[in-house]
C-alpha atoms as a PDB file:
ATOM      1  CA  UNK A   1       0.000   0.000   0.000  1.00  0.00           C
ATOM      2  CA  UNK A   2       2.657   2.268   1.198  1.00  0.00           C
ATOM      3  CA  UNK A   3       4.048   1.887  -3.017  1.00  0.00           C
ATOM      4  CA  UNK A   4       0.582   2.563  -4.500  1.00  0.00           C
ATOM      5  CA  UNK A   5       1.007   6.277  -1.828  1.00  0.00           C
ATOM      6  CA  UNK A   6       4.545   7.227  -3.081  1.00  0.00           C
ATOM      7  CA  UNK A   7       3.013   6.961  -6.995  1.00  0.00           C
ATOM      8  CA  UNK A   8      -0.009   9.261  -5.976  1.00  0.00           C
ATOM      9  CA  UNK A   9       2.324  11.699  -4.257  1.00  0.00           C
ATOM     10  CA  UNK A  10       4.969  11.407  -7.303  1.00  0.00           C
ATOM     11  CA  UNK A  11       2.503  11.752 -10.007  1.00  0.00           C
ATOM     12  CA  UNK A  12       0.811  14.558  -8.368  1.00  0.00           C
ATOM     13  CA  UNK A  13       4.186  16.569  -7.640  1.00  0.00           C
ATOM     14  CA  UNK A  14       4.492  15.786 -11.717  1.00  0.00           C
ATOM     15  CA  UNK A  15       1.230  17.008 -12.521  1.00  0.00           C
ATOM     16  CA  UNK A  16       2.264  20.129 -10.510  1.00  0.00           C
ATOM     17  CA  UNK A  17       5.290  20.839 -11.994  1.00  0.00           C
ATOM     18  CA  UNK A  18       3.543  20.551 -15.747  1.00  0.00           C
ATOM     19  CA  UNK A  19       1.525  23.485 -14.909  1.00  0.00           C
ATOM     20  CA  UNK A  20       4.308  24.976 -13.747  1.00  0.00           C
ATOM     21  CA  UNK A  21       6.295  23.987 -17.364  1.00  0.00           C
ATOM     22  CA  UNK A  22       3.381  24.907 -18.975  1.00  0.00           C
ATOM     23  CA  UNK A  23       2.501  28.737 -17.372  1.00  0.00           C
ATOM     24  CA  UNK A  24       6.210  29.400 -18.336  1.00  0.00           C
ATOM     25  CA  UNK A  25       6.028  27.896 -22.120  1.00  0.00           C
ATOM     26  CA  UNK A  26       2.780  30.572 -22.219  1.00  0.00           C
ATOM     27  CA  UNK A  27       5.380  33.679 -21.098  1.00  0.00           C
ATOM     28  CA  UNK A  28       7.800  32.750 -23.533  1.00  0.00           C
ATOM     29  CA  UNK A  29       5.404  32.191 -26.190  1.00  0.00           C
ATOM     30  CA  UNK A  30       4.118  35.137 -25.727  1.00  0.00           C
ATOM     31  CA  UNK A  31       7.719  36.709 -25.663  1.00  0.00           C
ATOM     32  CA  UNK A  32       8.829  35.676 -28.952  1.00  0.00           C
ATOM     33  CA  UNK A  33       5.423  36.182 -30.767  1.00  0.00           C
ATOM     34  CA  UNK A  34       5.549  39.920 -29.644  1.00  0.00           C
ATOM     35  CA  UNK A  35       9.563  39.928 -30.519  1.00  0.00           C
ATOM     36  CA  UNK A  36       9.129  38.260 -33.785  1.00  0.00           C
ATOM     37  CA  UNK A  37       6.528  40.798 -35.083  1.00  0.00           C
ATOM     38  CA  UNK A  38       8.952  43.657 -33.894  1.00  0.00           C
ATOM     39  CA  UNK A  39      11.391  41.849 -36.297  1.00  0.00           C
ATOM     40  CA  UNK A  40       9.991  41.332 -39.111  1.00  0.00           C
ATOM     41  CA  UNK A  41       7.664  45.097 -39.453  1.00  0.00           C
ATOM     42  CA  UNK A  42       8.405  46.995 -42.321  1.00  0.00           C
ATOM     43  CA  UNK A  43      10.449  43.391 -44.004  1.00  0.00           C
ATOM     44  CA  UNK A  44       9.315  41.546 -46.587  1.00  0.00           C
ATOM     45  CA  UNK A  45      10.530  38.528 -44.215  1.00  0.00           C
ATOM     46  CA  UNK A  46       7.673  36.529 -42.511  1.00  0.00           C
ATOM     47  CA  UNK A  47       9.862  33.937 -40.510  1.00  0.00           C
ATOM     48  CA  UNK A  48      13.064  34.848 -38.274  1.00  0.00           C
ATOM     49  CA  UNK A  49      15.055  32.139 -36.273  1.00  0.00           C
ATOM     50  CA  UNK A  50      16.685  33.007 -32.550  1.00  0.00           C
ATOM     51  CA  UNK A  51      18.952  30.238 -31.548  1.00  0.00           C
ATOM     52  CA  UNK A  52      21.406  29.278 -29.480  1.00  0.00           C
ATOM     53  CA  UNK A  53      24.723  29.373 -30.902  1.00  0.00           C
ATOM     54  CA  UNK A  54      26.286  26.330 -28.497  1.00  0.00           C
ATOM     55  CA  UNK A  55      23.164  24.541 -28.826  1.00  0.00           C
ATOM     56  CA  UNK A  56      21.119  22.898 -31.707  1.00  0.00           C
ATOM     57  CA  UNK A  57      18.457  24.708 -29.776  1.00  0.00           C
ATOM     58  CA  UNK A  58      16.068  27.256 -32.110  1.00  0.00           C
ATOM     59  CA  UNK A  59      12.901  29.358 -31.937  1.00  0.00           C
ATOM     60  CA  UNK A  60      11.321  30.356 -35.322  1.00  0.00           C
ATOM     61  CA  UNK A  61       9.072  32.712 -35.693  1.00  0.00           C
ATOM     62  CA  UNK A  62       7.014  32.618 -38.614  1.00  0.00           C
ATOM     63  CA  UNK A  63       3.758  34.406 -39.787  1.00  0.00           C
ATOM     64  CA  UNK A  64       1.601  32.604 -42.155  1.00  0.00           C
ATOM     65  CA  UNK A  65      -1.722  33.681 -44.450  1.00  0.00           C
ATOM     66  CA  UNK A  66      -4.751  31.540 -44.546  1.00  0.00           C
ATOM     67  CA  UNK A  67      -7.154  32.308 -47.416  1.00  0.00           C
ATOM     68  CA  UNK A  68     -10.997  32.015 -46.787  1.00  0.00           C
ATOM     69  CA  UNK A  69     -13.943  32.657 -49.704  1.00  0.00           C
ATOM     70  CA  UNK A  70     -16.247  34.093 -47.878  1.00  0.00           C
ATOM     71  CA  UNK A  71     -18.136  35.289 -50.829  1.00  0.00           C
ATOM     72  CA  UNK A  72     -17.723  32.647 -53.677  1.00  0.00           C
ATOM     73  CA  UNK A  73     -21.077  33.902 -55.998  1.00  0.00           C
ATOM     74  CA  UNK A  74     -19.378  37.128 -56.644  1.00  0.00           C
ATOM     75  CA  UNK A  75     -16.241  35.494 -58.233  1.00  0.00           C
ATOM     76  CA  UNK A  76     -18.314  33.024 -59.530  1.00  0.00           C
ATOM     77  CA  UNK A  77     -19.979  35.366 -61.299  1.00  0.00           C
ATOM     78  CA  UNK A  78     -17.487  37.587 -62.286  1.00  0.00           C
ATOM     79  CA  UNK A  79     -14.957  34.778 -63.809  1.00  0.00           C
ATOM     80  CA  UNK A  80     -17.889  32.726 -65.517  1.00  0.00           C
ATOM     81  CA  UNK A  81     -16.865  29.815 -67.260  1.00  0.00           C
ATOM     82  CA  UNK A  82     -13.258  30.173 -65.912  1.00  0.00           C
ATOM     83  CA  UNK A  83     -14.089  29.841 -62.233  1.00  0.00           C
ATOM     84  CA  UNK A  84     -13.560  26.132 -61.923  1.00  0.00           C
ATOM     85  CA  UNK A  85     -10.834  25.843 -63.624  1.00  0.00           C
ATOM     86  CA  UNK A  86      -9.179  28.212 -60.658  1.00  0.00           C
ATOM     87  CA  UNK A  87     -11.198  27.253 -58.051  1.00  0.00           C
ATOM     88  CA  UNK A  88     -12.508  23.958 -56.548  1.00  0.00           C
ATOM     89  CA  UNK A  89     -15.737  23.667 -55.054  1.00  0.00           C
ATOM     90  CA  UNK A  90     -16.155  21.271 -51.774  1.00  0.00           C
ATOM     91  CA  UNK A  91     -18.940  20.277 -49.814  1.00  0.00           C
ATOM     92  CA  UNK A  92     -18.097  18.930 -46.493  1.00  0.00           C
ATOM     93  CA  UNK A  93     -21.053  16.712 -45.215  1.00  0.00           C
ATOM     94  CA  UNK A  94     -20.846  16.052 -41.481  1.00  0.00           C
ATOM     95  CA  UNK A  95     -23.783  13.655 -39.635  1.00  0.00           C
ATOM     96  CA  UNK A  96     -23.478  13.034 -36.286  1.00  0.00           C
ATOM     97  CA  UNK A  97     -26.497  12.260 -33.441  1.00  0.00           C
ATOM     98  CA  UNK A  98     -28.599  15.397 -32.194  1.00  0.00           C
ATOM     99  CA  UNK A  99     -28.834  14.576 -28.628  1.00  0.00           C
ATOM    100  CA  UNK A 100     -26.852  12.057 -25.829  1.00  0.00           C
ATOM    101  CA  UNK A 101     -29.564   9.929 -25.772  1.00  0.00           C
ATOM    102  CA  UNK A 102     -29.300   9.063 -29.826  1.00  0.00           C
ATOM    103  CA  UNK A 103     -25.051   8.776 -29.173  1.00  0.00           C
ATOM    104  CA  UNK A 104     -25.746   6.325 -25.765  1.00  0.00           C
ATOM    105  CA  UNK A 105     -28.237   4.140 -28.050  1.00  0.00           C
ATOM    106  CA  UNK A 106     -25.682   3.873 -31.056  1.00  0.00           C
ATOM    107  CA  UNK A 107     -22.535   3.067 -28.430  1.00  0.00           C
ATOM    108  CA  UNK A 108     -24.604   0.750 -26.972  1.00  0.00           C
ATOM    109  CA  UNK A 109     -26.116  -1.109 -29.722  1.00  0.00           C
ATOM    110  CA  UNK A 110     -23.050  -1.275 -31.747  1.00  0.00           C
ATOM    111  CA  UNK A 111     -21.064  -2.524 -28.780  1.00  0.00           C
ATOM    112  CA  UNK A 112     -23.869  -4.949 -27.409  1.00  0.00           C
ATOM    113  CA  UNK A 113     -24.153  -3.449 -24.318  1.00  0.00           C
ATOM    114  CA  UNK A 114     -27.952  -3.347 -23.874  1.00  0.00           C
ATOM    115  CA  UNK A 115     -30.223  -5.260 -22.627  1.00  0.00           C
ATOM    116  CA  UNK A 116     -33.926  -6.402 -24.023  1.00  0.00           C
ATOM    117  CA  UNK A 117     -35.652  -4.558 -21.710  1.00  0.00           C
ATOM    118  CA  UNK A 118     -37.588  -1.627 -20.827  1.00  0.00           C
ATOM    119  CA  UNK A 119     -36.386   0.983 -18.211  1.00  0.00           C
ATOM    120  CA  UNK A 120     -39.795   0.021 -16.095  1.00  0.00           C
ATOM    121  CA  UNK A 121     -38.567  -3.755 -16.163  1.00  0.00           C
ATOM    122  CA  UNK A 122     -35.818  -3.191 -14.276  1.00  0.00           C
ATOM    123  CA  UNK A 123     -37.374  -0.754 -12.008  1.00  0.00           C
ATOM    124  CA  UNK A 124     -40.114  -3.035 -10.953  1.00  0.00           C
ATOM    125  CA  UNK A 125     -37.659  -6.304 -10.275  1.00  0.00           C
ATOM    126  CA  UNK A 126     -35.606  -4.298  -8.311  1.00  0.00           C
ATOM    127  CA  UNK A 127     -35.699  -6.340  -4.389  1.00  0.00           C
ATOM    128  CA  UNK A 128     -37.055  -2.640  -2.565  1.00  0.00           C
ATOM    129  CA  UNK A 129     -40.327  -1.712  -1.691  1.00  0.00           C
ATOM    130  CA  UNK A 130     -42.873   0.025  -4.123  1.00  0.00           C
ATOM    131  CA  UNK A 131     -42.428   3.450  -2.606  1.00  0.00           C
ATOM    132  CA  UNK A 132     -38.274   3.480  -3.126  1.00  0.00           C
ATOM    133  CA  UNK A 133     -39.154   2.179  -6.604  1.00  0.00           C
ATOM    134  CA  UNK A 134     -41.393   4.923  -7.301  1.00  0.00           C
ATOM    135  CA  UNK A 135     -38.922   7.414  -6.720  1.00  0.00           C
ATOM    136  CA  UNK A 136     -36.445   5.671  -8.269  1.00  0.00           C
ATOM    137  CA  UNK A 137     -38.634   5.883 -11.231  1.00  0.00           C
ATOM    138  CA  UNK A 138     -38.469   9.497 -11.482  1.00  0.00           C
ATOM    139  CA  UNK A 139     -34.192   9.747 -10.753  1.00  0.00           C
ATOM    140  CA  UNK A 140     -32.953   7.328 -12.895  1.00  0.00           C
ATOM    141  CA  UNK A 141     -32.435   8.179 -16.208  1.00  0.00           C
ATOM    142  CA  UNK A 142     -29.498   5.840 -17.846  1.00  0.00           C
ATOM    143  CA  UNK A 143     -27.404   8.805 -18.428  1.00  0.00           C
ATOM    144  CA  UNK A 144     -24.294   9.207 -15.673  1.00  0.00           C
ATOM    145  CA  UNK A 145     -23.992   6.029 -14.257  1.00  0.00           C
ATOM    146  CA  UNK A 146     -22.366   7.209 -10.961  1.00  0.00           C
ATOM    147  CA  UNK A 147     -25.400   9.445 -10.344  1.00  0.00           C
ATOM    148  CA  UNK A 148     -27.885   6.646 -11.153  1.00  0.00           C
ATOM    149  CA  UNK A 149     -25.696   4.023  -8.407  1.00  0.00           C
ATOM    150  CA  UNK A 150     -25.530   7.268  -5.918  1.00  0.00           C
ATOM    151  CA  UNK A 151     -29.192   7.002  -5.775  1.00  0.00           C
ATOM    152  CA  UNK A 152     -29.768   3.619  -5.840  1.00  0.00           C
ATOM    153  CA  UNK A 153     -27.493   3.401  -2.405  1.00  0.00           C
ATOM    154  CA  UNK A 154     -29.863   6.747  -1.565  1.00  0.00           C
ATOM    155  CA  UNK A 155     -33.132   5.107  -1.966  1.00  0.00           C
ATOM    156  CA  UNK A 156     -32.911   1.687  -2.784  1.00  0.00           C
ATOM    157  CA  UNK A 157     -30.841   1.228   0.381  1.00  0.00           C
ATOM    158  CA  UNK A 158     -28.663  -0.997  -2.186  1.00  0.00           C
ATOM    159  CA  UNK A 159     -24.826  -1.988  -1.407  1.00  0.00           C
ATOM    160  CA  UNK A 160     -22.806  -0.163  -4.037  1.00  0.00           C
ATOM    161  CA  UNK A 161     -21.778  -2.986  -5.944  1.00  0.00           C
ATOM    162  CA  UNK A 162     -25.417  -3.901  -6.312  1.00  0.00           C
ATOM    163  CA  UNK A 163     -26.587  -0.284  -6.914  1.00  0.00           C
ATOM    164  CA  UNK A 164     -23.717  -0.374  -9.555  1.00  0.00           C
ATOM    165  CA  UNK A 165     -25.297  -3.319 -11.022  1.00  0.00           C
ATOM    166  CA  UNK A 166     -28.411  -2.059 -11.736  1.00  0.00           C
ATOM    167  CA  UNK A 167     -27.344   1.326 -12.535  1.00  0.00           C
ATOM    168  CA  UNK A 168     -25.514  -0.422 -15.444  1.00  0.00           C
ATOM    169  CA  UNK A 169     -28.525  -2.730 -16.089  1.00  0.00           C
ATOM    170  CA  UNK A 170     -31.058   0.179 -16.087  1.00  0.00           C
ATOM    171  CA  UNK A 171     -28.680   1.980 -18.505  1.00  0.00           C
ATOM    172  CA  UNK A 172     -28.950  -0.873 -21.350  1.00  0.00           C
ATOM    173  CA  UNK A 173     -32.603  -0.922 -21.045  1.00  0.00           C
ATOM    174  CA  UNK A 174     -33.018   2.709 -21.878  1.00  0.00           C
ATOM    175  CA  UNK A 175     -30.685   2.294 -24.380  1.00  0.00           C
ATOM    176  CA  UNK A 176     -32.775  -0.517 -26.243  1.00  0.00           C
ATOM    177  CA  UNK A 177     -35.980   1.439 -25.150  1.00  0.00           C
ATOM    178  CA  UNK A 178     -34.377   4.232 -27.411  1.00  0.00           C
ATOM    179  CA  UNK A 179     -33.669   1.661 -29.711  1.00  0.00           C
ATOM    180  CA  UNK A 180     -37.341   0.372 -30.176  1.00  0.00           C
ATOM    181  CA  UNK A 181     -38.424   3.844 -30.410  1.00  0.00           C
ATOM    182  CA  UNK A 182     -36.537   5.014 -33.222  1.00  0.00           C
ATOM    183  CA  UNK A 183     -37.331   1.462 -35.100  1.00  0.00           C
ATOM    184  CA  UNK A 184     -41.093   2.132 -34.224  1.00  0.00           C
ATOM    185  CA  UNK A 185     -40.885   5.818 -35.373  1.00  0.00           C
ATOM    186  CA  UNK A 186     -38.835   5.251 -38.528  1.00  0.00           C
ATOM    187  CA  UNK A 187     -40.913   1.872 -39.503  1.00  0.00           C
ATOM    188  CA  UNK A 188     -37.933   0.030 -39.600  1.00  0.00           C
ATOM    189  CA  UNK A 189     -37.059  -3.628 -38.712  1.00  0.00           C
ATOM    190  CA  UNK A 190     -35.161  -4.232 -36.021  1.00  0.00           C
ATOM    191  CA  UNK A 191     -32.981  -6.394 -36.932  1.00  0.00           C
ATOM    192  CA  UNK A 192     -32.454  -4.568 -40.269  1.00  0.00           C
ATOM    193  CA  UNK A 193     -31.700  -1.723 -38.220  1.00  0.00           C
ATOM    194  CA  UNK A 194     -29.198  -3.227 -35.939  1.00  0.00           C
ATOM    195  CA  UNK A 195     -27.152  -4.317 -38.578  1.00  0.00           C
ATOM    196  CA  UNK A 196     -27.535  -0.996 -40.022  1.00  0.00           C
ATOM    197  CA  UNK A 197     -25.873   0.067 -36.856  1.00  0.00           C
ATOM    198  CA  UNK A 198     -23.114  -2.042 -36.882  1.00  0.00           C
ATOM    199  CA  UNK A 199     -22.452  -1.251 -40.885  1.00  0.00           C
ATOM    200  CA  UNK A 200     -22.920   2.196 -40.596  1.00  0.00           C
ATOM    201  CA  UNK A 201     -21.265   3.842 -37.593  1.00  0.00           C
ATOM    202  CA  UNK A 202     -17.732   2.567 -35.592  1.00  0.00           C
ATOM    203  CA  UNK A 203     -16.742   3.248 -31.947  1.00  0.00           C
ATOM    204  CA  UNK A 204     -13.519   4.109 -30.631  1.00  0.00           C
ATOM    205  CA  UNK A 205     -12.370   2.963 -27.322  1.00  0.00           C
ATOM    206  CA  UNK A 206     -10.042   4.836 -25.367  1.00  0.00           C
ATOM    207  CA  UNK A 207      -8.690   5.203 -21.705  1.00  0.00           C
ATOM    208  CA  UNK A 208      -7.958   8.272 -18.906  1.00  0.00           C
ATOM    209  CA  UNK A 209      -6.629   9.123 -15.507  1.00  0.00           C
ATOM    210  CA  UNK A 210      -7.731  12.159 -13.734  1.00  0.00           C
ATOM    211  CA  UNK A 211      -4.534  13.300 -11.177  1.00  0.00           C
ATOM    212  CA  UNK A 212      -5.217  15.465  -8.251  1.00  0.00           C
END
């Protein structure tokens, strides 16, 4: 236990002295970007290079130009026929869920983590009496999973590996309750529509640590 303590302490002193590392980077950013424009005003230069002479060490400063049509119809129409031979046209088409609720059902679908049934299913098996279950009707909603096992333990008087159970369990049923609605809405088979799911989107899978 005493080695798991001594990594806490070390990685917190680390995260400490990033921010440190990193509010100093900021003032010497800020340094050269104010020294390079002195520089290079009134040049036709847009880069200049400060290094160290017994070091490989270098900081460039360079100032670049990013175009942007804002107004493409008026060149359009002024160049006619010759605007697409100078210009390329590009439609970027971006589709991605409208709500969390949409996102939660595709994750969960596409990475089998649901369960076939509905939200009230698992409310009303849960071992508590009718009046926590009532309540617990009206907090859980299959969204933040640590705030759905808080109030299990709150309510349900459930141990937290039990609340964390069902919090999980309750969350797969509202994601195939989503599910069933957007099959019923759209007119679409399910199963067509699962594998539709599975075809059409992917899911990355990635881990974190938070320090303090």
């Amino acid at each position: 236990m005493s080695d798991i303590v001594d990594k806490v302490r070390e990685l917190s002193r680390i995260k400490a002295d990033i921010a440190k590392l990193n509010d100093r980077r900021k003032e010497l950013e800020a340094y050269f970007l104010e020294r390079g424009g002195d520089d290079v005003v009134d040049t036709k230069f847009k880069s200049t290079v400060y290094a160290d002479p017994d070091s490989q060490a270098a900081v460039t400063y360079t100032e670049a130009q990013a175009l942007t049509i804002v107004y493409p119809h008026y060149l359009k129409e002024t160049l006619g026929a010759m605007f697409p031979d100078i210009f390329e046209e590009a439609v970027k088409t971006e589709v991605k869920p409208k709500n969390k609720d949409i996102e939660r059902m595709l994750i969960g679908m596409f990475t089998g983590n649901y369960t076939r049934s509905t939200p009230e299913e698992i409310i009303a098996q849960l071992p508590c009496g009718d009046k926590a279950k009532s309540a617990l009707a009206k907090k859980l909603k299959g969204a933040k999973f640590e705030t759905d096992r808080d109030n299990l333990m709150k309510i349900g008087g459930f141990s937290e590996q039990d609340a964390g159970d069902y919090a999980y369990l309750y969350a797969e049923a509202a994601v195939w309750q989503t599910f069933r609605g957007i099959a019923e809405m759209s007119g679409a088979d399910e199963a067509r529509l699962l594998r539709c799911i599975n075809l059409g989107v992917a899911v990355d899978s990635s881990t974190k640590i938070a320090v303090t």
